[in-house]
Every structure is written in structure tokens, then in C-alpha cells.
C-alpha atoms as a PDB file:
ATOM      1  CA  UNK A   1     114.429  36.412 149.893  1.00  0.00           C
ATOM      2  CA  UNK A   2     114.084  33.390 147.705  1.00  0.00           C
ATOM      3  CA  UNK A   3     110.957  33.233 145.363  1.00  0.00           C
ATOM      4  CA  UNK A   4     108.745  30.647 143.287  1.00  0.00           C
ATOM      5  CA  UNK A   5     109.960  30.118 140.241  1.00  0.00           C
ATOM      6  CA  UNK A   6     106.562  29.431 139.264  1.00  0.00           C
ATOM      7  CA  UNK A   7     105.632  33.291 139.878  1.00  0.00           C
ATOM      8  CA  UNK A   8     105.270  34.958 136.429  1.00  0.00           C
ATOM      9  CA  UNK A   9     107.304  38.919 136.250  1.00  0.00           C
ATOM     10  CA  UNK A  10     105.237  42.078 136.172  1.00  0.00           C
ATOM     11  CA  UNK A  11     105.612  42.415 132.682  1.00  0.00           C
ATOM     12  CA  UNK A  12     102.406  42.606 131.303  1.00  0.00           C
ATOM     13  CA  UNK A  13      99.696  44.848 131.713  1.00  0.00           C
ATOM     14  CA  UNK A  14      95.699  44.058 131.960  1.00  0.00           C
ATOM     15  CA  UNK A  15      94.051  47.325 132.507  1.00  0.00           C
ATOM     16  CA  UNK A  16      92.228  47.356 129.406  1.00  0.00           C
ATOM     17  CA  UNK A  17      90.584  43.560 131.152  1.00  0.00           C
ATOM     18  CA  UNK A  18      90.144  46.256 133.742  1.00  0.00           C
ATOM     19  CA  UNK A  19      88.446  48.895 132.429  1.00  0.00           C
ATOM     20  CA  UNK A  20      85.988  46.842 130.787  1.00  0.00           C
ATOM     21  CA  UNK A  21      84.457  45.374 134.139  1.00  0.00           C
ATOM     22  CA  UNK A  22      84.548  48.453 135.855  1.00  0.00           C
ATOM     23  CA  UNK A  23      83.271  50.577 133.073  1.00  0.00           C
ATOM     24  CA  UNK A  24      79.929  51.416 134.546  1.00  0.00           C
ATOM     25  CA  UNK A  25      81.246  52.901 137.457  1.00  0.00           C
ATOM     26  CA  UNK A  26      82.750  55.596 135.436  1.00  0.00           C
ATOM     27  CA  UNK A  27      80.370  56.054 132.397  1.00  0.00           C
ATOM     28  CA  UNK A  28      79.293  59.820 132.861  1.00  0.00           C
ATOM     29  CA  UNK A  29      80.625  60.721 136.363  1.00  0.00           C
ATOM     30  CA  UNK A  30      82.683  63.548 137.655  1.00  0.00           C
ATOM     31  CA  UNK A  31      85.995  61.513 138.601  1.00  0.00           C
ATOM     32  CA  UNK A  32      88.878  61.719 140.666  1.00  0.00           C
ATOM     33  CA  UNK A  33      91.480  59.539 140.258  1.00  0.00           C
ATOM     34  CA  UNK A  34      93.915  58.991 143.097  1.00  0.00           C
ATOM     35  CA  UNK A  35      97.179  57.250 142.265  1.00  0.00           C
ATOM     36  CA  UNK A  36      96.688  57.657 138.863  1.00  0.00           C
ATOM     37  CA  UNK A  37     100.106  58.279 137.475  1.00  0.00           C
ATOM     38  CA  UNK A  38     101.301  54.706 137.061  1.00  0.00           C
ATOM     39  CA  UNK A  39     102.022  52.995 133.632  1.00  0.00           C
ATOM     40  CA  UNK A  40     100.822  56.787 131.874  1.00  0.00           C
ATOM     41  CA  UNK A  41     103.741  56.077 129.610  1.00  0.00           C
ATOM     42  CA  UNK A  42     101.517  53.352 128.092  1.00  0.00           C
ATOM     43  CA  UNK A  43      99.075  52.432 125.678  1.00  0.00           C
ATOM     44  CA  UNK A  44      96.761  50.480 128.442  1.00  0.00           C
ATOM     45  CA  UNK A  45      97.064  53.048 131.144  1.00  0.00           C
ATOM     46  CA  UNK A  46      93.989  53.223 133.485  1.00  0.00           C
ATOM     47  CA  UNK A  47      93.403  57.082 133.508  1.00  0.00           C
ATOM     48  CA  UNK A  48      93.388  57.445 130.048  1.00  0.00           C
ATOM     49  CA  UNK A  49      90.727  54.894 129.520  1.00  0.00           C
ATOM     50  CA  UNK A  50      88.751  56.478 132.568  1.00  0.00           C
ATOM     51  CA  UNK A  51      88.599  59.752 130.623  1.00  0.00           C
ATOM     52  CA  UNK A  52      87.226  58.103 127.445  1.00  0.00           C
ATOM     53  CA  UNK A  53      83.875  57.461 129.340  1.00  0.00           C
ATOM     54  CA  UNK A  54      83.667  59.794 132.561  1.00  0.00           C
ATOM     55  CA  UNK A  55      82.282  63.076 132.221  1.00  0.00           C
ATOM     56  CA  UNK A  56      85.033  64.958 133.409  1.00  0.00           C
ATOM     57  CA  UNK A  57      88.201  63.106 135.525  1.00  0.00           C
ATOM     58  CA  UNK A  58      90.869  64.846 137.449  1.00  0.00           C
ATOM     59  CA  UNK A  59      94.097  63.228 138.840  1.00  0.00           C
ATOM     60  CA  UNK A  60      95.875  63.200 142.259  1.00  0.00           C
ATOM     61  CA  UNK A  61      99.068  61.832 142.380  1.00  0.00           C
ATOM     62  CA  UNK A  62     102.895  62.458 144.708  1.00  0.00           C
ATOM     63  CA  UNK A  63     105.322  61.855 142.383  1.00  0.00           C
ATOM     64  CA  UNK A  64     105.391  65.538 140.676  1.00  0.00           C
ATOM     65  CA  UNK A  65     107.965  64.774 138.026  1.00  0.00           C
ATOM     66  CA  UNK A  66     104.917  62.162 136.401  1.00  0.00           C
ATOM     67  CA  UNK A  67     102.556  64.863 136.868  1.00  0.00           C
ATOM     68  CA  UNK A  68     104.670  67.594 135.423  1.00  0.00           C
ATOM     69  CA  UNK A  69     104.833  64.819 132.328  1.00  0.00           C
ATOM     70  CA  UNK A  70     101.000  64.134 132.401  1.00  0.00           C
ATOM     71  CA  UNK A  71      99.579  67.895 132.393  1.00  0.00           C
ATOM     72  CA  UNK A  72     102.324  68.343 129.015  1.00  0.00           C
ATOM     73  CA  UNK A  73      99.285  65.680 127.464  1.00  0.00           C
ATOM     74  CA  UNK A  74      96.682  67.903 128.227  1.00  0.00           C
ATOM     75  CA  UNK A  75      95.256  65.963 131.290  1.00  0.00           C
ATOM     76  CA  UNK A  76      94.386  67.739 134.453  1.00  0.00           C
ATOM     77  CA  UNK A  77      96.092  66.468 137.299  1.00  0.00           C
ATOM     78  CA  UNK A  78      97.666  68.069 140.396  1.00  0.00           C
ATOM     79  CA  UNK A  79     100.534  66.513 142.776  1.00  0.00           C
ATOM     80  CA  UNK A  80      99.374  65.765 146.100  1.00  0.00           C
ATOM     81  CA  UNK A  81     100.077  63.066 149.238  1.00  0.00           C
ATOM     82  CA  UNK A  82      96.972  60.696 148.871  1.00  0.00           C
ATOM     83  CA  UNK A  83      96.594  60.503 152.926  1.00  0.00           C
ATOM     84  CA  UNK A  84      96.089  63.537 153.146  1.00  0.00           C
ATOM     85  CA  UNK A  85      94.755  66.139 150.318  1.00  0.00           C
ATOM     86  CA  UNK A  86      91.992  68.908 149.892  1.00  0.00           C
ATOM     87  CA  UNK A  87      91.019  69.949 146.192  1.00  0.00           C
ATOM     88  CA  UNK A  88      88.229  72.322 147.326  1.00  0.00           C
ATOM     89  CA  UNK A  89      86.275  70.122 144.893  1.00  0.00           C
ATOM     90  CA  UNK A  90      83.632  67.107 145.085  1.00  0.00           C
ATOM     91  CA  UNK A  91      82.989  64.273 142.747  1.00  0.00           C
ATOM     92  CA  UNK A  92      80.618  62.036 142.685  1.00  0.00           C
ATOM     93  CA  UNK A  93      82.856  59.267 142.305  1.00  0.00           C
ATOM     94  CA  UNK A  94      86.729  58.299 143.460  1.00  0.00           C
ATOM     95  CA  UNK A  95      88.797  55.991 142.114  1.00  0.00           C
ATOM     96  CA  UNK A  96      91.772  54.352 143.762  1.00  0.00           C
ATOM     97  CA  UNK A  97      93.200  51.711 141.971  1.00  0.00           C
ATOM     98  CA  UNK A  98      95.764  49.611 143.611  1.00  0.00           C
ATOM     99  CA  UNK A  99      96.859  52.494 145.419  1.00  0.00           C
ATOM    100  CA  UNK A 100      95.944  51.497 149.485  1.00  0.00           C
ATOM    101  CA  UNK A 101      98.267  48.649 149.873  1.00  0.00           C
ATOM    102  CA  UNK A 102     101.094  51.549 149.231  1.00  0.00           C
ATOM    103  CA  UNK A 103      99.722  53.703 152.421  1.00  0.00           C
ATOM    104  CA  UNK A 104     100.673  53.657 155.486  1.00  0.00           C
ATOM    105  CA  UNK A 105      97.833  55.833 156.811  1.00  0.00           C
ATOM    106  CA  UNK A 106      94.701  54.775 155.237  1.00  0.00           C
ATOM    107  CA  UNK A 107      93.062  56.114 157.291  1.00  0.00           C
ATOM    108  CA  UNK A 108      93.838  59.530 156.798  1.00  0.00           C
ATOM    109  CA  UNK A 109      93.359  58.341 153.108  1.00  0.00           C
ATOM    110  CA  UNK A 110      89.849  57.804 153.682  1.00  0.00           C
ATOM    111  CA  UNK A 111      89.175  61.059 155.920  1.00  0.00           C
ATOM    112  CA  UNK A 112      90.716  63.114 152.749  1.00  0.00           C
ATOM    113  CA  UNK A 113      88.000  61.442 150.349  1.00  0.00           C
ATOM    114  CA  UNK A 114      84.968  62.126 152.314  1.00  0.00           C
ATOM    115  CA  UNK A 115      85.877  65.714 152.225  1.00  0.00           C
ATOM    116  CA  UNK A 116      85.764  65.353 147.837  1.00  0.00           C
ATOM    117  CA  UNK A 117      82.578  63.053 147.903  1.00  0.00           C
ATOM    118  CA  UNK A 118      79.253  64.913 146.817  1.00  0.00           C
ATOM    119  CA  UNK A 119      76.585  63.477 148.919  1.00  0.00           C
ATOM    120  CA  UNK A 120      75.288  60.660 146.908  1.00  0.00           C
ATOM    121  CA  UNK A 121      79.065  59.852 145.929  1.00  0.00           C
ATOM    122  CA  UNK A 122      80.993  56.541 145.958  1.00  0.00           C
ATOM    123  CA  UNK A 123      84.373  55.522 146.122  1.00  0.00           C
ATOM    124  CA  UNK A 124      85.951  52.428 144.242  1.00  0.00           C
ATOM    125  CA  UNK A 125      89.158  50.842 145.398  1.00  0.00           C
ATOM    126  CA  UNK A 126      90.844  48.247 144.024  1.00  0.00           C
ATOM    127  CA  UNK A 127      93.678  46.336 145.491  1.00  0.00           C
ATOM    128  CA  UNK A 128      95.514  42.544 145.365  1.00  0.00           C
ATOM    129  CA  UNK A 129      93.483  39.813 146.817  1.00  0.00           C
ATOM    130  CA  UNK A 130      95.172  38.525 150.077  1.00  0.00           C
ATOM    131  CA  UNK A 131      93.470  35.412 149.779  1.00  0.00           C
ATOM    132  CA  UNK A 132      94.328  34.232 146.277  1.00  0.00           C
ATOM    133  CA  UNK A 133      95.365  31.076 146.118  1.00  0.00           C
ATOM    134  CA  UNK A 134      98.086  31.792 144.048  1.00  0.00           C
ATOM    135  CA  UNK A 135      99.743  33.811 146.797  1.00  0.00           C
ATOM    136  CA  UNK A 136      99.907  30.048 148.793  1.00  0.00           C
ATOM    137  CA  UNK A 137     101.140  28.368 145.932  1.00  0.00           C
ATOM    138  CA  UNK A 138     103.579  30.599 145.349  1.00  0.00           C
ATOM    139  CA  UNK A 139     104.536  31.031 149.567  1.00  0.00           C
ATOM    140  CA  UNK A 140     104.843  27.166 149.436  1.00  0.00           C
ATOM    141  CA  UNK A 141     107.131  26.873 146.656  1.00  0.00           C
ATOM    142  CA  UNK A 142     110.286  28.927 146.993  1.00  0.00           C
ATOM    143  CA  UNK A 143     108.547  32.343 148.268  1.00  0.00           C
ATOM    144  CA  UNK A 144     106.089  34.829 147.605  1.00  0.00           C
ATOM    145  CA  UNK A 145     107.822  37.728 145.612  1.00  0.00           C
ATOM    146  CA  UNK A 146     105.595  41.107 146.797  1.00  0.00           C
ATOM    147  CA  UNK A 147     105.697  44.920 145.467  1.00  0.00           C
ATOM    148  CA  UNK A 148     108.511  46.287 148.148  1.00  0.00           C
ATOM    149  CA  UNK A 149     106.059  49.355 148.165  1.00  0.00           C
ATOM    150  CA  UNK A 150     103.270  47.169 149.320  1.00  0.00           C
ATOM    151  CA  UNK A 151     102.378  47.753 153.340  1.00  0.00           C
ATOM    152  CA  UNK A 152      99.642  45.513 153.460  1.00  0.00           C
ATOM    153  CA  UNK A 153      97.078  42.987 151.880  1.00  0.00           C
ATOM    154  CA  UNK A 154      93.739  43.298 152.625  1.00  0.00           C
ATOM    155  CA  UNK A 155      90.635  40.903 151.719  1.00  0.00           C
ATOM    156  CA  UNK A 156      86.819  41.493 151.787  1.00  0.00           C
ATOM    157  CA  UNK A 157      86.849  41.005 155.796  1.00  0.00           C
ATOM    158  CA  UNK A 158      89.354  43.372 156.673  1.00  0.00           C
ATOM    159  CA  UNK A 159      88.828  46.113 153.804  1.00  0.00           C
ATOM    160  CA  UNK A 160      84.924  46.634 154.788  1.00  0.00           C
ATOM    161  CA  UNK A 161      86.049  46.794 158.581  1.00  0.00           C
ATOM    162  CA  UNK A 162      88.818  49.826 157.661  1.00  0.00           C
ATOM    163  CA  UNK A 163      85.826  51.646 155.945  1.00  0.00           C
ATOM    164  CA  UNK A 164      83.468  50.652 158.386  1.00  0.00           C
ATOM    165  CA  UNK A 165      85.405  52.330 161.008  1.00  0.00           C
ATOM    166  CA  UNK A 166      85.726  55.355 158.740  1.00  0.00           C
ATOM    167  CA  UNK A 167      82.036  55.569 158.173  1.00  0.00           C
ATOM    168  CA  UNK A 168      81.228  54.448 154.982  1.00  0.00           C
ATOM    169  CA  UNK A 169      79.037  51.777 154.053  1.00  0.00           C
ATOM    170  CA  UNK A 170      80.383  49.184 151.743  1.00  0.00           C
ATOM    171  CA  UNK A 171      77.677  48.834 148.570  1.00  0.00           C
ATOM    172  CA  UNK A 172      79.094  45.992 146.899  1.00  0.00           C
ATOM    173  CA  UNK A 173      82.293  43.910 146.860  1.00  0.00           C
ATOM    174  CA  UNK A 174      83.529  41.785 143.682  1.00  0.00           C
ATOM    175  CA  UNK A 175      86.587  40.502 142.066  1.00  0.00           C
ATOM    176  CA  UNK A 176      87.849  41.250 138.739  1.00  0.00           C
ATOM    177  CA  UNK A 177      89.179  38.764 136.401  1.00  0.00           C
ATOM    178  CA  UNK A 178      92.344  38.976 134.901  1.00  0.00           C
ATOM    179  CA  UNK A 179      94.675  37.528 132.074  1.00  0.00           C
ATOM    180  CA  UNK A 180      97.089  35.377 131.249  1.00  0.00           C
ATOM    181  CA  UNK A 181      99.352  35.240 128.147  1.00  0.00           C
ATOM    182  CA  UNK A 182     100.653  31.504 128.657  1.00  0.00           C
ATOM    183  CA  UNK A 183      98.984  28.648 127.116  1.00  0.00           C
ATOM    184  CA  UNK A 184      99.232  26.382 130.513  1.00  0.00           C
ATOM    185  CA  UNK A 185      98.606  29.335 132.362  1.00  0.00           C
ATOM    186  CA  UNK A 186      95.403  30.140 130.479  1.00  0.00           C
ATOM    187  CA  UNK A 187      94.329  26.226 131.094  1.00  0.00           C
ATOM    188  CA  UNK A 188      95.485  26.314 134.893  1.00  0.00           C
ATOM    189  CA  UNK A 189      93.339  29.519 135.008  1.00  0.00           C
ATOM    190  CA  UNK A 190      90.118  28.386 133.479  1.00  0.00           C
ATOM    191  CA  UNK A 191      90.769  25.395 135.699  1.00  0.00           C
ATOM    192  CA  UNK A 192      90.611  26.855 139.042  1.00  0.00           C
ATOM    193  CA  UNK A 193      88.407  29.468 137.907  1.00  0.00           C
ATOM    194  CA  UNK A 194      85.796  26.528 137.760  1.00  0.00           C
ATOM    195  CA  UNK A 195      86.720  24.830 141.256  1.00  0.00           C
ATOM    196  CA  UNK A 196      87.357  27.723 143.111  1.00  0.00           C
ATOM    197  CA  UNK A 197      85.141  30.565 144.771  1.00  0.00           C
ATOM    198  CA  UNK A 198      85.890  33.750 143.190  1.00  0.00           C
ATOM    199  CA  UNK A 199      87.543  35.238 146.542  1.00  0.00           C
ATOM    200  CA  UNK A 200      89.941  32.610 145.728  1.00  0.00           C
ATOM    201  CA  UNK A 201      90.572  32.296 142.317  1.00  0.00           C
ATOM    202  CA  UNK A 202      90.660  35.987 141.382  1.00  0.00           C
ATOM    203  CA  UNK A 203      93.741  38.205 142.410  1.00  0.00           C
ATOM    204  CA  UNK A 204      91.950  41.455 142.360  1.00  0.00           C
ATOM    205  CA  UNK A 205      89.478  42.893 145.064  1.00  0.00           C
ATOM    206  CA  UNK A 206      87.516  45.572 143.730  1.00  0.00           C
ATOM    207  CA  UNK A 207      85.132  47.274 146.492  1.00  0.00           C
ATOM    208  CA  UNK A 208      82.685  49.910 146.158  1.00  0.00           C
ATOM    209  CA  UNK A 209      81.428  52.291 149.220  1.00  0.00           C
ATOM    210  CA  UNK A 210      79.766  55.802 150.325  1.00  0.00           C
ATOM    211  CA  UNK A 211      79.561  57.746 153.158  1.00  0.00           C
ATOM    212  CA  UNK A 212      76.958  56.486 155.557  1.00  0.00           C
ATOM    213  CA  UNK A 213      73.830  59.205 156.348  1.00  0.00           C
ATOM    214  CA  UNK A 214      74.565  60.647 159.757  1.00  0.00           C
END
């Protein structure tokens, strides 16, 4: 399929821009971290920086050969199919970042984390921002080149109605903002960043949820 030649390469990585606006989520908590093998060969990976601050963090992930790479530096982390998992363990806080638009039963992804959520316990997801306006721009000239593990998008609409239907209560729903390392870039960014709503200008959803009371 043809795509903009205005879309930059996944080359570069952000988490660090990450980590620092989602810091206070993790500062102190008993984590698990779903999905949380990708980029550990880095300096910026996600995991590692979610250790620095949490309290203790454990990590889930299906590709064993990472894991079996991971556990040689000294993290704790066991292989496991995110849809559908049971550590015998609760935290009071799960993290899945950019890890449901690779499912293709989220569902069974959310029935698996209520059974590791302590009672007053919330789950943060992240995941691409359907409705960034980038993603028109770049449909509208030449194609929009997307992850070939990617199943879906989701926005703030459809995300809270997939937990709704789960039972859990959606707390609070933001976007993160994210870098660029080109100098137009940079000014297009700031540009639209000061038109635009965020749910447009921003390419990352971030949501944060818990199990409603029964």
C-alpha cells in the first residue's frame, strides 16, 4: 500500500516524554506491567523507568525469548498471553502501554486484569489516538502507513464503552504529548498544538479506570 511521504519512520523513541507525564501513576505502587518487553534493549525503555519509581513492578509479556533476556537483568517478569493470564497476585495498579491495539480479544484482556486488581486498584492503558489529525493528513496524502500488528484504533468514545461493558469505570482520560526531532516539525507541532483540541493534536490516548463497586 502506498504511504505519505510526509509520515516520519519509527525511529525514535519518546518514552522518557512518557514517563514523565505519567509518573504519578506509578510513584510507590505495586505494578504490573503488561506488554512490557518492547524496546528493553534500550536506554529509554518504559519498564525500566517504571521500576525507578514504583514500589515493586512485575512484567507480563508472550514473547519468551525477550523474557528469558529480561530476567538475565535481574527484572522479574514471567511469559504469558495478555488476553488471558492469572498470576495468583494483585496490584494496585496495571499498566498497559500501547499494548490493546495488538489484541484481538480485549476483552478477555480486561477479564484477566480484574482478577490482578486489589480493590481500590486502577488500570492505565495507553494506546494511538484514532483521531489525530495527523492520521488524516497522512490518509490524504499518499496513505496512512500503520503497525501490521495493530487490530484496531480506538479514541476516548469507543475505549470508555469497551471498559464500560467490562465493568470498570473510567476515572480520567488525557493525552500525552510527544516529540519531535525536526525543526519544521517542532514548529508544525507547536502550531497545531495551539489551534487544535488536544484529542486532536496529540497522538497518544492515555486512559485511566477501576473496577466499578458491585
Amino acid at each position: 500500500m502506498p504511504t505519505s511521504i510526509l509520515q516520519p519512520s519509527w525511529v525514535k523513541s519518546t518514552k522518557s516524554t512518557r514517563f514523565k507525564q505519567l509518573r504519578n501513576f506509578f510513584d510507590g505502587k505495586d505494578v504490573l506491567d503488561i506488554g512490557c518487553a518492547v524496546g528493553y534493549q534500550k536506554e529509554d525503555w518504559m519498564h525500566k523507568h517504571i521500576k525507578s519509581v514504583a514500589k515493586s513492578v512485575y512484567g507480563l509479556d508472550l514473547d519468551m525469548a525477550s523474557v528469558d533476556e529480561i530476567r538475565k537483568m535481574g527484572y522479574a517478569i514471567e511469559q504469558g498471553n495478555a488476553q488471558d493470564f492469572n498470576l495468583n497476585a494483585k496490584f494496585n495498579l496495571v499498566h498497559a502501554g500501547e499494548l490493546i491495539e495488538h489484541l484481538d480479544n480485549p476483552g478477555g484482556f480486561l477479564e484477566s486484569v480484574k482478577r490482578h486488581l486489589t480493590p481500590d486498584g486502577l488500570l492505565l492503558i495507553t494506546t494511538p489516538n484514532a483521531l489525530r489529525i495527523s492520521n488524516f493528513l497522512y490518509a490524504s496524502t499518499g496513505g496512512l502507513r500503520v503497525n501490521a500488528e495493530h487490530t484496531c484504533w480506538f479514541c476516548e468514545t469507543t475505549i470508555t464503552t469497551l471498559l464500560e461493558r467490562k465493568d470498570f469505570e473510567v476515572m480520567e482520560i488525557g493525552y500525552l504529548k510527544h516529540e519531535t526531532f525536526n525543526w519544521l516539525r517542532k514548529a508544525l507541532l507547536s502550531l497545531r498544538a495551539l489551534l487544535l483540541p488536544d484529542r486532536v493534536a496529540w497522538n497518544t490516548l492515555y486512559v485511566v479506570a477501576r473496577v466499578k463497586a458491585s
